[in-house]
PDB file of N, CA and C in Angstrom:
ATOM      1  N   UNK A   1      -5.263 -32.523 -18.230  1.00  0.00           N
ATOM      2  CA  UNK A   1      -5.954 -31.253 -18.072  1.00  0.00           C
ATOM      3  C   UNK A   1      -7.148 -31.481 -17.158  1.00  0.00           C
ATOM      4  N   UNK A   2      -7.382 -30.794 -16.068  1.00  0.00           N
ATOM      5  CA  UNK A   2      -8.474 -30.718 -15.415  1.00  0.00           C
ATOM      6  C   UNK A   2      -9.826 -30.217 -15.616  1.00  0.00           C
ATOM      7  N   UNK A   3      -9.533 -29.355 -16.500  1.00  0.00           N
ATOM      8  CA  UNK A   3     -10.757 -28.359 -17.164  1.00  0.00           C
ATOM      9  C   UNK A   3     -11.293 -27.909 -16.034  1.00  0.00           C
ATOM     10  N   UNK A   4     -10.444 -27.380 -15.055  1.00  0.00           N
ATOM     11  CA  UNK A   4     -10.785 -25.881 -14.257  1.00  0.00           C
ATOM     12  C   UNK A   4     -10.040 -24.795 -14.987  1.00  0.00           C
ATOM     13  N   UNK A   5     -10.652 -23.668 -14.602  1.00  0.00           N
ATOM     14  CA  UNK A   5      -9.624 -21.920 -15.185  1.00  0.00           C
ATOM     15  C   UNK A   5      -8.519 -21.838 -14.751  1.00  0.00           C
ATOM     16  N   UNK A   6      -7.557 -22.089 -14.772  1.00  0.00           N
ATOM     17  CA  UNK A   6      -6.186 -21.261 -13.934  1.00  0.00           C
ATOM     18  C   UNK A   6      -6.300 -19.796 -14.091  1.00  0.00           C
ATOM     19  N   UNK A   7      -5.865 -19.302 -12.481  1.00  0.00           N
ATOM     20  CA  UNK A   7      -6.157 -18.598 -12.341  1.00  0.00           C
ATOM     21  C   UNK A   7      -4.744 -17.960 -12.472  1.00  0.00           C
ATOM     22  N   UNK A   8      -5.072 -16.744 -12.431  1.00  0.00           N
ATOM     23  CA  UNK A   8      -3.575 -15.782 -12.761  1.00  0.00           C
ATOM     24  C   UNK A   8      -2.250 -15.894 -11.649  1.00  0.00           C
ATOM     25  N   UNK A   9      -1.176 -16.340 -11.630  1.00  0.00           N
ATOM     26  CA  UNK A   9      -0.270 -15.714 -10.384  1.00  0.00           C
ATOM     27  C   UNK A   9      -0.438 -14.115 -10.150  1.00  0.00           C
ATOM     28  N   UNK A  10      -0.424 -13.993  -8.364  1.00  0.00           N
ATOM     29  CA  UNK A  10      -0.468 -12.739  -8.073  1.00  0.00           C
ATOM     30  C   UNK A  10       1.341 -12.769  -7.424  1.00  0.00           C
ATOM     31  N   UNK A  11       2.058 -11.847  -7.609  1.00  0.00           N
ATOM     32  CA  UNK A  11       2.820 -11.387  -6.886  1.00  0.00           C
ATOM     33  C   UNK A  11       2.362 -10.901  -5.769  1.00  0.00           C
ATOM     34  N   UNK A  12       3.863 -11.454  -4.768  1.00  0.00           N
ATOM     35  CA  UNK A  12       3.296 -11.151  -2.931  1.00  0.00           C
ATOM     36  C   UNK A  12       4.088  -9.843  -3.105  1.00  0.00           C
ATOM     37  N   UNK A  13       2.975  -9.396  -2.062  1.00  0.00           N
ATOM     38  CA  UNK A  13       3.664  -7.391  -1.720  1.00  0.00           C
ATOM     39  C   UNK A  13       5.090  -7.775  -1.723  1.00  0.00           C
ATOM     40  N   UNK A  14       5.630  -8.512  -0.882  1.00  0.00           N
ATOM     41  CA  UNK A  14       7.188  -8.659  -0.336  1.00  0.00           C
ATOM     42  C   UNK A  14       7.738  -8.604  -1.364  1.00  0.00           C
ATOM     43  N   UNK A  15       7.756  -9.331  -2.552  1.00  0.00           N
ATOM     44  CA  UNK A  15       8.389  -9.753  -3.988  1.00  0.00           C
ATOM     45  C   UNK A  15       8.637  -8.151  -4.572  1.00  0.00           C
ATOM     46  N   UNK A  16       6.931  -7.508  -4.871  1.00  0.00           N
ATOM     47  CA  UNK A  16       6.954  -5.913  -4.749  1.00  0.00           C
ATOM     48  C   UNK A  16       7.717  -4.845  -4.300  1.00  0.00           C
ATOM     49  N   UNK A  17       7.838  -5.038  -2.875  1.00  0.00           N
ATOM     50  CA  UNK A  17       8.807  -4.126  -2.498  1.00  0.00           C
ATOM     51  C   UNK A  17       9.896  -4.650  -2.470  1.00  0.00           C
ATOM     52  N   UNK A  18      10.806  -5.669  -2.315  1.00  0.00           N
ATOM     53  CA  UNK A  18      11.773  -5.871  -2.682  1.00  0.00           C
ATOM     54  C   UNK A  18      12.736  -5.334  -3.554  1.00  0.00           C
ATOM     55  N   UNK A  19      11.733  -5.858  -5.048  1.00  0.00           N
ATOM     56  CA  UNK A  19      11.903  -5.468  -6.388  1.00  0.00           C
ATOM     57  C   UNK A  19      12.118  -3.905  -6.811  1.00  0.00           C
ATOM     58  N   UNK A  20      11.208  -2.952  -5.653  1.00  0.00           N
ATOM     59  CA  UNK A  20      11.025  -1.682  -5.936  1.00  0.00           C
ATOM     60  C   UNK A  20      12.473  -1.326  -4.660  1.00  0.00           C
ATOM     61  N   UNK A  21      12.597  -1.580  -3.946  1.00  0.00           N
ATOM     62  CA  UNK A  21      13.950  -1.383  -2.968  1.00  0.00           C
ATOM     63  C   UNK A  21      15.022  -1.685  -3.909  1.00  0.00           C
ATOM     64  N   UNK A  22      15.263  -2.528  -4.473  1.00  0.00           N
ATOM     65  CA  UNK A  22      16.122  -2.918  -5.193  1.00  0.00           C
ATOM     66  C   UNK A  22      16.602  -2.325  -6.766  1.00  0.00           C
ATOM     67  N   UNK A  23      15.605  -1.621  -7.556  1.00  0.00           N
ATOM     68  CA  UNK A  23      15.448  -1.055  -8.835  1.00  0.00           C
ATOM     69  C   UNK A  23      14.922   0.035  -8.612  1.00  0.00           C
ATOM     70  N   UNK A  24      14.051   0.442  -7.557  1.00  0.00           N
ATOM     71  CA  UNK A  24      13.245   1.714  -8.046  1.00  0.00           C
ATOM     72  C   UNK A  24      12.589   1.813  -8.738  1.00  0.00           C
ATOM     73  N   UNK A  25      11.808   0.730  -9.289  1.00  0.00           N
ATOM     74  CA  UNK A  25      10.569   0.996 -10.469  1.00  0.00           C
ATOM     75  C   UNK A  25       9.567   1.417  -9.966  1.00  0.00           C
ATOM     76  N   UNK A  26       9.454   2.443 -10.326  1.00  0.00           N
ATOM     77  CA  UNK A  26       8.059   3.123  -9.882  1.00  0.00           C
ATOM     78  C   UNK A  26       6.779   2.505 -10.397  1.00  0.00           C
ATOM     79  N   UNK A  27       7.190   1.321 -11.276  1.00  0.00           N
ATOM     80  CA  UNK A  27       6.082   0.758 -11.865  1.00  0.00           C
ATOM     81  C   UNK A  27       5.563  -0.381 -10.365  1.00  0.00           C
ATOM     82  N   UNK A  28       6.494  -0.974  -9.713  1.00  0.00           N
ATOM     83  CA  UNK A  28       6.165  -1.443  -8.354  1.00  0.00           C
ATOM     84  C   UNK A  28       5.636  -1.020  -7.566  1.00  0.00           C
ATOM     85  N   UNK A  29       6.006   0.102  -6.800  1.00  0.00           N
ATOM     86  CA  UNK A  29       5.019   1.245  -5.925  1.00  0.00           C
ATOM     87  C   UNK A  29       3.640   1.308  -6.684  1.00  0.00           C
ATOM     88  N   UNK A  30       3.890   1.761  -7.967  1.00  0.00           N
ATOM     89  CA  UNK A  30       2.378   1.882  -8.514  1.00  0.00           C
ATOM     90  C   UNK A  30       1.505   1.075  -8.432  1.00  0.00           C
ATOM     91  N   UNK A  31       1.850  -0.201  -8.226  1.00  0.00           N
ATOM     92  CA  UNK A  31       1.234  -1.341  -7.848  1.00  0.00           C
ATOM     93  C   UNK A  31       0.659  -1.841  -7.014  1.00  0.00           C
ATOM     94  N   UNK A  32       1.310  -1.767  -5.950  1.00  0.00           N
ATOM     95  CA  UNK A  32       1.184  -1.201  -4.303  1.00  0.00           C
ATOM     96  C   UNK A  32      -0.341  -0.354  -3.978  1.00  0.00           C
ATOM     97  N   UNK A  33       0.126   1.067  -4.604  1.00  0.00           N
ATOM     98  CA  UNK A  33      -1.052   1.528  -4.640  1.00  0.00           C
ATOM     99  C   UNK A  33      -1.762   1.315  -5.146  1.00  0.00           C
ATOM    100  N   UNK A  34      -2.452   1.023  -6.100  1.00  0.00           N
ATOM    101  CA  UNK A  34      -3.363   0.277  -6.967  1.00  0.00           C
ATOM    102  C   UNK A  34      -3.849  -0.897  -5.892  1.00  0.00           C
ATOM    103  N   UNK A  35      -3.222  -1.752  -5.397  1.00  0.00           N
ATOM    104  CA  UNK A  35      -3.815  -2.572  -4.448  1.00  0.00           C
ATOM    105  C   UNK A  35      -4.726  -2.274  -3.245  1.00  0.00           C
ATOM    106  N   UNK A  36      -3.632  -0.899  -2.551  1.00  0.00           N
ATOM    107  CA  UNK A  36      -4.223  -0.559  -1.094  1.00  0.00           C
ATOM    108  C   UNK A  36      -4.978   0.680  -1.302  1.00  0.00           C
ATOM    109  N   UNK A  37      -5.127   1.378  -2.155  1.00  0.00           N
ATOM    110  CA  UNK A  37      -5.631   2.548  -2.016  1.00  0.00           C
ATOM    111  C   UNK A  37      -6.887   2.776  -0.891  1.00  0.00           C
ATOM    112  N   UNK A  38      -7.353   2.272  -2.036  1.00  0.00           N
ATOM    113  CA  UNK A  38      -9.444   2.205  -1.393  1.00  0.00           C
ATOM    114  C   UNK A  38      -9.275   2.167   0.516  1.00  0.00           C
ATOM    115  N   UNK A  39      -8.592   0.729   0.538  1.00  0.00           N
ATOM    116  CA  UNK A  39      -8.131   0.373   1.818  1.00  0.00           C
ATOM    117  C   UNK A  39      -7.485   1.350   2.649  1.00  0.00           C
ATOM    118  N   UNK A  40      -6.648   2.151   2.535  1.00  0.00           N
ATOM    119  CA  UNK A  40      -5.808   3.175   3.397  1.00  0.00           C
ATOM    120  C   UNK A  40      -7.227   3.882   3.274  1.00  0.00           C
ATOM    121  N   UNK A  41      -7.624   4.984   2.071  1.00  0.00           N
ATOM    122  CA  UNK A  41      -8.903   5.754   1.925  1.00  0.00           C
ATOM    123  C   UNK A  41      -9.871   5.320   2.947  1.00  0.00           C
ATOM    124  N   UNK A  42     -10.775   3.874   2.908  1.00  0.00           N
ATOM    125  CA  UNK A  42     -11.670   3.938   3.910  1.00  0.00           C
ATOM    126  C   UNK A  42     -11.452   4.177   5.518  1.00  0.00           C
ATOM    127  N   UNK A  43      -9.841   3.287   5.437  1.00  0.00           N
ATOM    128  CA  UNK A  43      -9.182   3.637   7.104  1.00  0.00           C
ATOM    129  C   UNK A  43      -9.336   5.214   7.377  1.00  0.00           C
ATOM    130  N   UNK A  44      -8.725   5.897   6.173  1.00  0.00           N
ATOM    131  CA  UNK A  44      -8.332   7.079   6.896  1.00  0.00           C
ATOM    132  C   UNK A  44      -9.864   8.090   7.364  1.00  0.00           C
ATOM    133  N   UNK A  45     -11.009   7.509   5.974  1.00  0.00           N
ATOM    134  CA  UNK A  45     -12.353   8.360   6.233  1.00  0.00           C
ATOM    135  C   UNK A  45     -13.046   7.588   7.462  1.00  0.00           C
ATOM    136  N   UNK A  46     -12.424   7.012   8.241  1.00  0.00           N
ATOM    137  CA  UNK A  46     -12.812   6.415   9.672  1.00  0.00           C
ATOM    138  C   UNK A  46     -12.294   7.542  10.169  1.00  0.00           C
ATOM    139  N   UNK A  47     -11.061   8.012  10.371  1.00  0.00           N
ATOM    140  CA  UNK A  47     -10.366   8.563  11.401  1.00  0.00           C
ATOM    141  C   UNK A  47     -10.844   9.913  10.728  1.00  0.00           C
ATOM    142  N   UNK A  48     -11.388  10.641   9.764  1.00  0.00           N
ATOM    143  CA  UNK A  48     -11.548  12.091   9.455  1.00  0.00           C
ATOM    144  C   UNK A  48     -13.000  11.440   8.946  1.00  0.00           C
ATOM    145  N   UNK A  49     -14.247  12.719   9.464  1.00  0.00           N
ATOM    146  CA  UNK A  49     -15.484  12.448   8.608  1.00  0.00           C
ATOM    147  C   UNK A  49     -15.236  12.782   7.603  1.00  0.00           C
ATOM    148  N   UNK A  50     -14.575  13.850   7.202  1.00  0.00           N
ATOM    149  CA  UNK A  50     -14.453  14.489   5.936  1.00  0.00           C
ATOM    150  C   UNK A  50     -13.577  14.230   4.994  1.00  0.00           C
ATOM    151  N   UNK A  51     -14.520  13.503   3.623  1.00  0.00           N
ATOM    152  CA  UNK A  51     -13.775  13.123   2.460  1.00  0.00           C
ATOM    153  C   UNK A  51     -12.457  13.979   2.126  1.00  0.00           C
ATOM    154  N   UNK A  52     -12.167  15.077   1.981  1.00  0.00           N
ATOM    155  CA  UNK A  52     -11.530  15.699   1.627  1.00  0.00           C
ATOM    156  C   UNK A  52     -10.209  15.602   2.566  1.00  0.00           C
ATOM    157  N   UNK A  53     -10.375  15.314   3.766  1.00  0.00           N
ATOM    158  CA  UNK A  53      -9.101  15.321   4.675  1.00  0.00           C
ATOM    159  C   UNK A  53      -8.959  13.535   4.374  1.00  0.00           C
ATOM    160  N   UNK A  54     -10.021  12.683   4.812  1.00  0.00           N
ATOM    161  CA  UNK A  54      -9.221  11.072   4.346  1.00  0.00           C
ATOM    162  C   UNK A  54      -8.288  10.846   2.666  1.00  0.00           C
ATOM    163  N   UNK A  55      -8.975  12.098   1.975  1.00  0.00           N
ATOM    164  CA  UNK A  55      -7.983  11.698   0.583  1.00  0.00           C
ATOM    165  C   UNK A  55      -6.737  12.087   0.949  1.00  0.00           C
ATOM    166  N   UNK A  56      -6.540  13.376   1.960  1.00  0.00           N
ATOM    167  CA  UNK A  56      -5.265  14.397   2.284  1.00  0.00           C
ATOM    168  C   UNK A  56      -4.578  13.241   2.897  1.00  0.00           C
ATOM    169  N   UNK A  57      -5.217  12.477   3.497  1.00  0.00           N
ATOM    170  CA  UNK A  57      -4.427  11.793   4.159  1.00  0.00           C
ATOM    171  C   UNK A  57      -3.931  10.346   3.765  1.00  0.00           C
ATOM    172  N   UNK A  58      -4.794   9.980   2.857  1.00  0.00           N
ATOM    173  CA  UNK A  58      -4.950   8.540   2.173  1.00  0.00           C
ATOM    174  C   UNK A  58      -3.305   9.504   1.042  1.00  0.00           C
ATOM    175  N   UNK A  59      -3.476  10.401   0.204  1.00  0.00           N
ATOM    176  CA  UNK A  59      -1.779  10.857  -0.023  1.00  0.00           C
ATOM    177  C   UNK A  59      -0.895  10.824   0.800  1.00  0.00           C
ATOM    178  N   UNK A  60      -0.962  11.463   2.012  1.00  0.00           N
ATOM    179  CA  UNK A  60       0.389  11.676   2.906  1.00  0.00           C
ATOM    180  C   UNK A  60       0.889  10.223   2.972  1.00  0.00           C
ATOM    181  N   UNK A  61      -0.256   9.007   3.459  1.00  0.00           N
ATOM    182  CA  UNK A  61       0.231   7.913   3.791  1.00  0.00           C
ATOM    183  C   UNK A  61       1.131   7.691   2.557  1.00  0.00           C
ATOM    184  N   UNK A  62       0.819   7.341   1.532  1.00  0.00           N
ATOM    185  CA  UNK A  62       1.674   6.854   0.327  1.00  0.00           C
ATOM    186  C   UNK A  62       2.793   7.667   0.237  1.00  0.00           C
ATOM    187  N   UNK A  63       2.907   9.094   0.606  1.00  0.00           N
ATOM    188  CA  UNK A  63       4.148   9.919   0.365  1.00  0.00           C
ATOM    189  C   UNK A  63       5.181   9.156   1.432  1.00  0.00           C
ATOM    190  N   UNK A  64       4.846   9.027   3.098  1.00  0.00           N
ATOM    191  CA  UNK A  64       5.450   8.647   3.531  1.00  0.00           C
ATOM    192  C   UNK A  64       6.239   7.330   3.175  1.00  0.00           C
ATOM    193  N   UNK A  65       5.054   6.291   3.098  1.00  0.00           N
ATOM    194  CA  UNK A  65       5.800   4.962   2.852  1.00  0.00           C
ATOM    195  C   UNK A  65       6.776   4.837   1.506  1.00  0.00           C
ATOM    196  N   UNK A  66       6.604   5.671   0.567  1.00  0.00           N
ATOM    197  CA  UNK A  66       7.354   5.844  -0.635  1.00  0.00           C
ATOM    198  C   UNK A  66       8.538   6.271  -0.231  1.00  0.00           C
ATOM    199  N   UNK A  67       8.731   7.066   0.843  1.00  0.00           N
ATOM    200  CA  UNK A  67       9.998   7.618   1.634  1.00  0.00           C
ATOM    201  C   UNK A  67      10.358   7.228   2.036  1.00  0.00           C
ATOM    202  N   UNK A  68       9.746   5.815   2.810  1.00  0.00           N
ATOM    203  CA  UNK A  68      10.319   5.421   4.060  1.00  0.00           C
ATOM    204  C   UNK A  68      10.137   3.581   3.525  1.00  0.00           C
ATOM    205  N   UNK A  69      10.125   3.512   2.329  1.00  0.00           N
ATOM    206  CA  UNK A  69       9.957   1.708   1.966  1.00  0.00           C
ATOM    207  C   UNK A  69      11.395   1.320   2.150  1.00  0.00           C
ATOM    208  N   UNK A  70      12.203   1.619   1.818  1.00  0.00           N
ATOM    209  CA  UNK A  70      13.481   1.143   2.342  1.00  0.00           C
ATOM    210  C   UNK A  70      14.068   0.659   4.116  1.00  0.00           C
ATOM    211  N   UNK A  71      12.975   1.169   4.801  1.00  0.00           N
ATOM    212  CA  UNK A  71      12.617   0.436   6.249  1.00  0.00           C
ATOM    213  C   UNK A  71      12.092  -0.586   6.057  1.00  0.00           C
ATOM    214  N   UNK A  72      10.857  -0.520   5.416  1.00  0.00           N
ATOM    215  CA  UNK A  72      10.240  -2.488   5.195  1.00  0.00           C
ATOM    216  C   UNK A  72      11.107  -3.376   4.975  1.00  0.00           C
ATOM    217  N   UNK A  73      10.945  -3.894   6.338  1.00  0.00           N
ATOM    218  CA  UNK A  73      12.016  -5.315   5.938  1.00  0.00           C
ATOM    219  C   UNK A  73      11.068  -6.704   5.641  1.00  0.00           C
ATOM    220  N   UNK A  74       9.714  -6.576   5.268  1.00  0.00           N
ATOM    221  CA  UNK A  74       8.871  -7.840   5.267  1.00  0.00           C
ATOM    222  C   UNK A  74       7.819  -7.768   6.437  1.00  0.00           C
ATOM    223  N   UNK A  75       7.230  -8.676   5.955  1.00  0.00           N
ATOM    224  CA  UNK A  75       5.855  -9.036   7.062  1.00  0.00           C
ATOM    225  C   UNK A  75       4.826  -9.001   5.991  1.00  0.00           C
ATOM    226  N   UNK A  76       3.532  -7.965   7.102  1.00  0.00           N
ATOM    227  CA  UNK A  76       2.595  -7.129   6.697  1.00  0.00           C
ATOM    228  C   UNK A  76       2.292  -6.306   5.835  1.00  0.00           C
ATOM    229  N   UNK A  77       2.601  -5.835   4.521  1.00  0.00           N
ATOM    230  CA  UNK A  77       2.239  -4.836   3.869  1.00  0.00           C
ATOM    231  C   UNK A  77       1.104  -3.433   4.237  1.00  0.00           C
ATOM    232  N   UNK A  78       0.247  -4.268   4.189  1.00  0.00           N
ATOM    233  CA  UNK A  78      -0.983  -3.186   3.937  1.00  0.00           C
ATOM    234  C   UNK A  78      -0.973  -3.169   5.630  1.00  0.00           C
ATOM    235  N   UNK A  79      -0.762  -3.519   6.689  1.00  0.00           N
ATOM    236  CA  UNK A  79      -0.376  -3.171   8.506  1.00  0.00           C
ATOM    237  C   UNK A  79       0.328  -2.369   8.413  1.00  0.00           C
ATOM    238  N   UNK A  80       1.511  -2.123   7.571  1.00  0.00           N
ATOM    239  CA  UNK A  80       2.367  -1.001   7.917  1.00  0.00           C
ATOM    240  C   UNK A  80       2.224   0.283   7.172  1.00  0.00           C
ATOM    241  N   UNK A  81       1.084   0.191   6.095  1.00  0.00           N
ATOM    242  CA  UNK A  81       0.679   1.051   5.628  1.00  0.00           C
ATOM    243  C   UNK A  81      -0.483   1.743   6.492  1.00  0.00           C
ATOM    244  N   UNK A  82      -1.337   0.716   7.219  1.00  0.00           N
ATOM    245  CA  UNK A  82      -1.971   1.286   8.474  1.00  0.00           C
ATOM    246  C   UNK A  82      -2.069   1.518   9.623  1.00  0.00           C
ATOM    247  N   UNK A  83      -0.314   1.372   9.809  1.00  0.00           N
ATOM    248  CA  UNK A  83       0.164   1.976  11.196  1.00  0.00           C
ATOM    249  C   UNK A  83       0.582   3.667  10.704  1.00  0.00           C
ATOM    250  N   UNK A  84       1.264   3.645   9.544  1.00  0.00           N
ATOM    251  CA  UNK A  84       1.569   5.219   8.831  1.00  0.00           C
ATOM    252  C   UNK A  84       0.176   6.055   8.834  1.00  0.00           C
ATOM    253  N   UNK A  85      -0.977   5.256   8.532  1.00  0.00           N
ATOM    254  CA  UNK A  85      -2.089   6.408   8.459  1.00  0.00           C
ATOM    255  C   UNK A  85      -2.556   6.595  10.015  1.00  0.00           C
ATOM    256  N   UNK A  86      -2.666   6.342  10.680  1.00  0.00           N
ATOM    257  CA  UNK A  86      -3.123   6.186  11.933  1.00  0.00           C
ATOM    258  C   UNK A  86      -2.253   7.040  12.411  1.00  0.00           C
ATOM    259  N   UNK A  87      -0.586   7.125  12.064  1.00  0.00           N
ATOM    260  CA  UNK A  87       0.251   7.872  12.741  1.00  0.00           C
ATOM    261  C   UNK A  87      -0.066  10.047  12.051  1.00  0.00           C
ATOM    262  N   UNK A  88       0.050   9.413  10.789  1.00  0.00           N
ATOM    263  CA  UNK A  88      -0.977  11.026  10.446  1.00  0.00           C
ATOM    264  C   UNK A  88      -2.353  11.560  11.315  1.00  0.00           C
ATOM    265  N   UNK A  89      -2.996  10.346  11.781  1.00  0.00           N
ATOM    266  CA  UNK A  89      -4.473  10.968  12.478  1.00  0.00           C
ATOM    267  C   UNK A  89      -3.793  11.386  13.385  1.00  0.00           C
ATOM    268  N   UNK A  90      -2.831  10.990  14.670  1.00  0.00           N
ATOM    269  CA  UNK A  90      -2.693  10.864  15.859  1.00  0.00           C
ATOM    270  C   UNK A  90      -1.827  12.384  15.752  1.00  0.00           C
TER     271      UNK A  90
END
């Protein structure tokens, strides 16, 4: 024993969506979001001053990628979640 903390395993996004491509557990996606939220949110209140349109849009992003996760074939996670919001600003 070393008598450091072990620290928790994190599951990689990839494992995530996989798992959620593969089953559909919405308990996976939920996860997802729970991770990136804040992150898409501050991107998107870059691209809109107004709180109220970065939340509109910090949703659309997640609606899309929830639609469209069966395209993720790997990589980047949270990049392709901020190429989708960027594609709502534009």
């Amino acid at each position: 024993m070393t008598g450091r903390a072990q620290t928790p395993s994190v599951v990689a996004d990839d494992e995530i969506v996989r798992r959620f491509q593969e089953t559909g557990d919405h308990e996976c996606f939920a996860e997802l979001f729970a991770r990136y939220r804040k992150k898409v949110y501050f991107a998107c209140h870059a691209f809109y001053s107004d709180g109220g349109a970065a939340e509109d849009a910090t949703q659309e992003t997640f609606l899309r990628a929830y639609e469209k996760i069966h395209l993720f074939d790997g990589g980047d996670f949270c990049g392709w979640l901020m190429r989708i919001a960027r594609n709502i600003w534009v």
